[in-house]
N, C-alpha and C. Protein backbone atom coordinates (compact mmCIF):
# COMPACT_ATOMS: atom_id res chain seq x y z
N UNK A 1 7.03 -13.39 10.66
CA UNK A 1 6.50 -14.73 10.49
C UNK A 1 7.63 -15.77 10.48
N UNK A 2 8.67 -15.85 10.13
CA UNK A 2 9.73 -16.40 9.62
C UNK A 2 10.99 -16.35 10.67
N UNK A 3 10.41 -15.04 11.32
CA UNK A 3 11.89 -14.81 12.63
C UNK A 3 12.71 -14.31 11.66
N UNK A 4 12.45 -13.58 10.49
CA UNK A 4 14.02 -13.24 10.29
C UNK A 4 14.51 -11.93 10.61
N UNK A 5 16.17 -11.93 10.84
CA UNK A 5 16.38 -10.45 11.01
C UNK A 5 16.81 -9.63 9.83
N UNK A 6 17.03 -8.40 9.77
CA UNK A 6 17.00 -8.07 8.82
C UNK A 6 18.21 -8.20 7.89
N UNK A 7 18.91 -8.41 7.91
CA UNK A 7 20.33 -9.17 7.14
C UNK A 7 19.39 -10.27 6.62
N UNK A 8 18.99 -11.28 7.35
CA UNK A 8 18.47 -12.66 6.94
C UNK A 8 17.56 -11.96 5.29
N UNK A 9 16.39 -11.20 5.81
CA UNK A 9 15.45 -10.79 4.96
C UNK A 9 16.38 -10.01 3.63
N UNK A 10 17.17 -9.20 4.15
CA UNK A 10 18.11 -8.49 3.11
C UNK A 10 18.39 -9.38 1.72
N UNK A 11 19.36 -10.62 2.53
CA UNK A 11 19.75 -12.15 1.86
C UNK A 11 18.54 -12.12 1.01
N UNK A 12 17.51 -12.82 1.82
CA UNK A 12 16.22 -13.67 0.99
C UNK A 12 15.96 -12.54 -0.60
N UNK A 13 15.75 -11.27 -0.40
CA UNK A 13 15.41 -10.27 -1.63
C UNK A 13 16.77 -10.30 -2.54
N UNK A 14 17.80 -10.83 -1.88
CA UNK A 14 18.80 -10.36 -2.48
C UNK A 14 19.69 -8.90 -2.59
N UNK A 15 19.23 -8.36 -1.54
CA UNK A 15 19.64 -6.94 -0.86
C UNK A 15 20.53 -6.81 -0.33
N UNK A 16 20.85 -5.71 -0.26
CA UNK A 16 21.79 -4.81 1.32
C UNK A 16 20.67 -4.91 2.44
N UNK A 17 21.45 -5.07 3.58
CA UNK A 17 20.59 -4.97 4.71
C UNK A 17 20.04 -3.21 4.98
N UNK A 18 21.27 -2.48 4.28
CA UNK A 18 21.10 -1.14 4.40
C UNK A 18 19.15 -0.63 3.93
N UNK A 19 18.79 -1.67 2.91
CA UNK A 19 18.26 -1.44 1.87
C UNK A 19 16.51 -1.69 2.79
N UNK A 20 16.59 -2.60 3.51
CA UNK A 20 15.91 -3.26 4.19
C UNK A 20 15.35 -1.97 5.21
N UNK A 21 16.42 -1.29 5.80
CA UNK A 21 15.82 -0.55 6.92
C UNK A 21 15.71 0.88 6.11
N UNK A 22 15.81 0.90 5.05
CA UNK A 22 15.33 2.13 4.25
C UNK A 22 14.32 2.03 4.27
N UNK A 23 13.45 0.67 3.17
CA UNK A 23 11.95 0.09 2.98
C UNK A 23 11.42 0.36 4.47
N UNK A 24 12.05 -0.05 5.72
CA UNK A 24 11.06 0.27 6.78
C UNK A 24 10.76 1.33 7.19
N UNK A 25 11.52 2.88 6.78
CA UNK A 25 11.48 3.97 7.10
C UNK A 25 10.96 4.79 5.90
N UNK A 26 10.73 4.46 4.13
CA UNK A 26 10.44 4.80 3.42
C UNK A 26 9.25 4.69 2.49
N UNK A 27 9.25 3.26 3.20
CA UNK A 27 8.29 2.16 2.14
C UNK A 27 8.79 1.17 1.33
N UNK A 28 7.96 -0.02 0.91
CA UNK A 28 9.43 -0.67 -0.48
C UNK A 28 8.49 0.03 -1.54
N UNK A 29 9.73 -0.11 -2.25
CA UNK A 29 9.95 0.58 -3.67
C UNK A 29 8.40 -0.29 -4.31
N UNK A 30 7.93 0.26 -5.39
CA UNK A 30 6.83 -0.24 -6.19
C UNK A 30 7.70 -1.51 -7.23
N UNK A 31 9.02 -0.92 -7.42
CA UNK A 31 9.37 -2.15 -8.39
C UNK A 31 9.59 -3.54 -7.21
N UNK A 32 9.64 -3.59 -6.37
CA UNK A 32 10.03 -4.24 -5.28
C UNK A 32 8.76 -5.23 -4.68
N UNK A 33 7.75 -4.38 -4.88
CA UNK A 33 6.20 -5.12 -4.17
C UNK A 33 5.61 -6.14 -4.59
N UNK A 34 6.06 -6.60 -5.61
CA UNK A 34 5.41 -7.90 -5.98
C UNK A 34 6.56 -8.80 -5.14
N UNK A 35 7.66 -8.59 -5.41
CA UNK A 35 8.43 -9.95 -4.56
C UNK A 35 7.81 -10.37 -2.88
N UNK A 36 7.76 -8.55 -3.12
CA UNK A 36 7.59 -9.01 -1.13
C UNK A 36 5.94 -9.30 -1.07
N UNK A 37 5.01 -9.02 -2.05
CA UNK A 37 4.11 -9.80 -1.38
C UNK A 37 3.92 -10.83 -1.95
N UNK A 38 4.51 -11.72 -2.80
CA UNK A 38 4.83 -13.07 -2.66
C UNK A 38 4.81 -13.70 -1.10
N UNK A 39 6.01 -12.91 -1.00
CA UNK A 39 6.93 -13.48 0.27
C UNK A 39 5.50 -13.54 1.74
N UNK A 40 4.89 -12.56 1.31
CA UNK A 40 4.11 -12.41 2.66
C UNK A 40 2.95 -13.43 2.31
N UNK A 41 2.59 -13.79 1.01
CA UNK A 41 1.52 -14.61 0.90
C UNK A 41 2.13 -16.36 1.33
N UNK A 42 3.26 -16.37 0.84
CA UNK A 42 3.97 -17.68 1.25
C UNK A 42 3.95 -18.09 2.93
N UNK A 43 4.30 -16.52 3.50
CA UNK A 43 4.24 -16.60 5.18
C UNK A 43 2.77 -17.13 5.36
N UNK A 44 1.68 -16.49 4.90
CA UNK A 44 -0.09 -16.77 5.07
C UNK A 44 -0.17 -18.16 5.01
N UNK A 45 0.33 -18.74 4.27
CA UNK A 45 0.53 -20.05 3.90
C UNK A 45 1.28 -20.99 5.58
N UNK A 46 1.98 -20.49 5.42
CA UNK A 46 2.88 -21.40 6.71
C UNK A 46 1.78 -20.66 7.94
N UNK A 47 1.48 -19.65 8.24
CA UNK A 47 0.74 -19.30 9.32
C UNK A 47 -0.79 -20.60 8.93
N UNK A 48 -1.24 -20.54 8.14
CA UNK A 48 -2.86 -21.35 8.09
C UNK A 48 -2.43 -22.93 8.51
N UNK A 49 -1.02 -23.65 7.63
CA UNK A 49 -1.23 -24.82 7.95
C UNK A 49 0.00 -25.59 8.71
N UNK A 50 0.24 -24.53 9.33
CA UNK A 50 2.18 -25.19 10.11
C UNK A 50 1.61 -23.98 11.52
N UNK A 51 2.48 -25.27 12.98
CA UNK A 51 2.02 -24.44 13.99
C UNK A 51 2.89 -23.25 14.38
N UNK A 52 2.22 -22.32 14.60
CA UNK A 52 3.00 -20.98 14.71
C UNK A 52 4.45 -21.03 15.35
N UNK A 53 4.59 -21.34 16.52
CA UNK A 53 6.08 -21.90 17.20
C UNK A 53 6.96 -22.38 16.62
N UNK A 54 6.75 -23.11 15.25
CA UNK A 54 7.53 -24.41 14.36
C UNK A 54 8.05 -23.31 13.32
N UNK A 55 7.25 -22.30 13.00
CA UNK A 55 7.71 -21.88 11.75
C UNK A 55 9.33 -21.23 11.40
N UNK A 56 9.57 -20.79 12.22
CA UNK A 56 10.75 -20.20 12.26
C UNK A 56 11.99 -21.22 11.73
N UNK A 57 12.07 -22.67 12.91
CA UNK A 57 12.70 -23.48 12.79
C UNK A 57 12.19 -24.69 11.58
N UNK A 58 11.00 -24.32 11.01
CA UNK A 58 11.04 -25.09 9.44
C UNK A 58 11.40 -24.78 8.57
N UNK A 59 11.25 -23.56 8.59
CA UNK A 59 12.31 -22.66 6.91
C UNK A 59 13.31 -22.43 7.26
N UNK A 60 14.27 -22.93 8.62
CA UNK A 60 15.74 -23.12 8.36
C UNK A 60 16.48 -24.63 8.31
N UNK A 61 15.27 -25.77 8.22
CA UNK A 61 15.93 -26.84 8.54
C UNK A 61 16.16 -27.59 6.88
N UNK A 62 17.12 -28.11 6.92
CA UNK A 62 17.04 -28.37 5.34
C UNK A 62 16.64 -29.85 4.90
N UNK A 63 16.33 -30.31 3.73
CA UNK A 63 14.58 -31.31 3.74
C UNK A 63 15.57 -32.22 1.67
N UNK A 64 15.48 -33.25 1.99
CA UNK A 64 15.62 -33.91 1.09
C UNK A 64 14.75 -33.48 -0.14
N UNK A 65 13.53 -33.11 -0.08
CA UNK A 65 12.91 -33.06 -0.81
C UNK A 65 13.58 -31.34 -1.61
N UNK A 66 13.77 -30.61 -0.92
CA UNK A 66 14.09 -29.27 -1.43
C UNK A 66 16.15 -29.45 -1.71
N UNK A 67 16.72 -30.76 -1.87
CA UNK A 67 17.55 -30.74 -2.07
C UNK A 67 18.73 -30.79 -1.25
N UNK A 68 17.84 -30.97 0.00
CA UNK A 68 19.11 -30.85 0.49
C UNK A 68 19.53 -29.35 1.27
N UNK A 69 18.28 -28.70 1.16
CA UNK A 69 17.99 -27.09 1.22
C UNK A 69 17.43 -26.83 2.51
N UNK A 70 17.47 -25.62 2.81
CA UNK A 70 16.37 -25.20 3.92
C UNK A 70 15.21 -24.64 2.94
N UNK A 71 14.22 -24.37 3.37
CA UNK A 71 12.88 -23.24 2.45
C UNK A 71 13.55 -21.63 2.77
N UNK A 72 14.17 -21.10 3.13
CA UNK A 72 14.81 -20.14 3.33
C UNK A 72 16.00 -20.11 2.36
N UNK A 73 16.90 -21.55 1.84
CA UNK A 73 17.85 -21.06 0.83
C UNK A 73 17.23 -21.23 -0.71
N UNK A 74 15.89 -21.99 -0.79
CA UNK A 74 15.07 -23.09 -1.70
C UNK A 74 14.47 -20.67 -2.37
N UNK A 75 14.29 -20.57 -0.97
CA UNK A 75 13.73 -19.09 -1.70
C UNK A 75 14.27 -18.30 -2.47
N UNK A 76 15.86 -17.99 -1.71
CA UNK A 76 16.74 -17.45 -2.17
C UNK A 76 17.64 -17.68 -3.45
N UNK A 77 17.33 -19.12 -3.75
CA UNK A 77 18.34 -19.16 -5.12
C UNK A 77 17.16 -19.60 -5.72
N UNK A 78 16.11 -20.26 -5.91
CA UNK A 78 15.21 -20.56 -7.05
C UNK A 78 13.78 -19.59 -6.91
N UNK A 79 13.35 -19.05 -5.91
CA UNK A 79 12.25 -18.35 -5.71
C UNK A 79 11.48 -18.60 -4.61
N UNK A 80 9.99 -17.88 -4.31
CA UNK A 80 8.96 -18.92 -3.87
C UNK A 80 8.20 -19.88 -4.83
N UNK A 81 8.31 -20.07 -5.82
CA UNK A 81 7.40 -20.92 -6.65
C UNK A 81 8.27 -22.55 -6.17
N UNK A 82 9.27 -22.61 -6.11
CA UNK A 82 10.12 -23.56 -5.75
C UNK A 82 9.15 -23.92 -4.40
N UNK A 83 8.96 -23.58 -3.49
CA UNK A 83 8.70 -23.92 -1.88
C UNK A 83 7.10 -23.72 -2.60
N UNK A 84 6.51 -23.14 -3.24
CA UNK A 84 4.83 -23.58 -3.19
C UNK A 84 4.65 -24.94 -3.73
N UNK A 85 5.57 -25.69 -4.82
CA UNK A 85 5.60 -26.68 -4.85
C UNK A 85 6.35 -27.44 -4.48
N UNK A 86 6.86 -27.34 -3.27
CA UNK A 86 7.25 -28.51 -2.42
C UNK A 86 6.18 -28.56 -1.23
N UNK A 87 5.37 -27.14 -0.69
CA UNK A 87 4.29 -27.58 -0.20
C UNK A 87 3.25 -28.11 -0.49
N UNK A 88 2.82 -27.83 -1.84
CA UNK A 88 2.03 -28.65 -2.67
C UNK A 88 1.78 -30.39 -2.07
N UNK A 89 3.49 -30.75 -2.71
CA UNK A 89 3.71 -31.78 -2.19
C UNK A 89 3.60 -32.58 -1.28
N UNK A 90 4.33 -31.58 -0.12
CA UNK A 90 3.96 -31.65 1.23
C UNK A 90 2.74 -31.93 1.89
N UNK A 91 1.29 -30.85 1.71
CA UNK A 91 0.57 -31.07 2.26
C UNK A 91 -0.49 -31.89 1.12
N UNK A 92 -0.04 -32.69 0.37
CA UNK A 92 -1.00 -33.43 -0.22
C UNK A 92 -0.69 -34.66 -0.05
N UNK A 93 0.03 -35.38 0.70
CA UNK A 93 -0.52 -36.51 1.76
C UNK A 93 -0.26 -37.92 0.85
N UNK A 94 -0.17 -37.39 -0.39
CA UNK A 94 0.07 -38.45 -1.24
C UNK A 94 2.14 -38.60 -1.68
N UNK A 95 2.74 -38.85 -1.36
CA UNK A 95 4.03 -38.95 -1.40
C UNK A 95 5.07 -39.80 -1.93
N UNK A 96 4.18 -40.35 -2.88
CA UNK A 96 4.63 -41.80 -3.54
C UNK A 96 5.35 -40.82 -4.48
């Protein structure tokens, strides 16, 4: 959803990339599954209301509102709760 490769994704969990192509050949770990389906519900999110082509290049571009951040570093050092409320923001139209 995101275009990332797996280094990128490694980063985002805070992983080894090693760690990454284990989970794809093993499974992720149970202590592990809540992050990542965060992560995949956040993607559901950008798939329903951002056009599919854009997404890649919106969670790397970085946005005053997230600091100065991309949503890709906004994930990595504060979470997804950080980026659900900047979409919040975002898609509520009101911006005052």
């Amino acid at each position: 959803m995101f275009d990332l490769s797996e280094h990128e994704l490694a980063s985002l969990l805070g992983l080894q990339r090693q760690s990454v192509t284990e989970w794809r050949e093993k499974g992720i770990p149970s202590v592990r599954r809540a992050s990542v389906e965060r992560l995949l519900d956040l993607a559901n999110v950008f798939a329903r209301e951002v056009v599919q082509s854009r997404i890649a290049q919106i969670v790397r571009t970085s946005d005053d509102w997230l600091g100065g951040r991309s949503i890709l570093d906004t994930i990595r050092i504060d979470g997804p709760e950080a980026v659900y409320a900047y979409l919040r923001r975002l898609f509520s139209y009101d911006n005052a």
